[in-house]
Protein backbone atom coordinates (compact mmCIF):
# COMPACT_ATOMS: atom_id res chain seq x y z
CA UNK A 1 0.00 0.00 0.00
CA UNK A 2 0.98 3.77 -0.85
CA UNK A 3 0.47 7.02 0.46
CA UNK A 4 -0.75 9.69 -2.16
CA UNK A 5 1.02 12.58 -1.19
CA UNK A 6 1.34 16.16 -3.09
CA UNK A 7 5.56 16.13 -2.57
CA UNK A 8 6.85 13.13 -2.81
CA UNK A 9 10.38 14.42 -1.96
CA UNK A 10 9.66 16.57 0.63
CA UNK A 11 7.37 14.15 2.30
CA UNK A 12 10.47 11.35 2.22
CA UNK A 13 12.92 13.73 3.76
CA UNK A 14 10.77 14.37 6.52
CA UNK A 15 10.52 10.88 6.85
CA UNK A 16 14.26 10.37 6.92
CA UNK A 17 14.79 13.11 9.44
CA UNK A 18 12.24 11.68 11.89
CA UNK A 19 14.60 8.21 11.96
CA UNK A 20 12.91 6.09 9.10
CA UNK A 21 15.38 4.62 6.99
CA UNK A 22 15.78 4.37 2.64
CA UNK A 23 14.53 1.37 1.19
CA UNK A 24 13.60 2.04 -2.26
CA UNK A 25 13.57 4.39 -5.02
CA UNK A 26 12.51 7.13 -5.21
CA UNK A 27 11.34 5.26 -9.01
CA UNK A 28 10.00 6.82 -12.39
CA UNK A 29 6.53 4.40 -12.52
CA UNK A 30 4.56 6.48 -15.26
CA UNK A 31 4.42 9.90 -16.25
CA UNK A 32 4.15 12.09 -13.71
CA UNK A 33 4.02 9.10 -10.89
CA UNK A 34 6.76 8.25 -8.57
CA UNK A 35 6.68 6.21 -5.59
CA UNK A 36 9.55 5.64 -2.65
CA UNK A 37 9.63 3.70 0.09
CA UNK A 38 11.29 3.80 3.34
CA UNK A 39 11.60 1.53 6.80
CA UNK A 40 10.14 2.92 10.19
CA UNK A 41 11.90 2.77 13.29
CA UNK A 42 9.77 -0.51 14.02
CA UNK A 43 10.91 -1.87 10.85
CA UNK A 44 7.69 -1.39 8.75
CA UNK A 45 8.34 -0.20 5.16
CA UNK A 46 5.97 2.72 4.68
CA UNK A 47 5.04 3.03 0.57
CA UNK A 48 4.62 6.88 -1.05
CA UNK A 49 3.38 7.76 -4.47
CA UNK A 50 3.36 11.73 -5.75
CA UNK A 51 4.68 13.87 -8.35
C-alpha cells in the first residue's frame, strides 16, 4: 500500500529526518508518478506515491 502525497520528496525527507530509513527508489513508474519507500523505526516499510 501507498500514500498519495502532493511532494513526494519533501514528504520522504521528513521521513528520513524523523529516523525512518531508505529502502527504495525514489522510481520513475509512469508519467508524472513516482513512488519511494522507506523503513520505520519498528521496521515497517511505509510506501509513497506523488509527483
Amino acid at each position: 500500500m501507498y500514500w498519495a502525497v502532493a511532494d513526494l520528496d519533501a514528504v520522504r525527507g521528513q521521513l528520513l529526518d524523523a529516523g525512518c530509513l531508505h529502502h527504495r527508489g525514489p522510481l520513475t513508474v509512469a508519467e508524472g508518478r513516482r513512488i519511494c519507500q522507506v523503513v520505520d523505526p519498528f521496521g515497517a516499510v511505509i510506501g509513497l506515491e506523488g509527483p
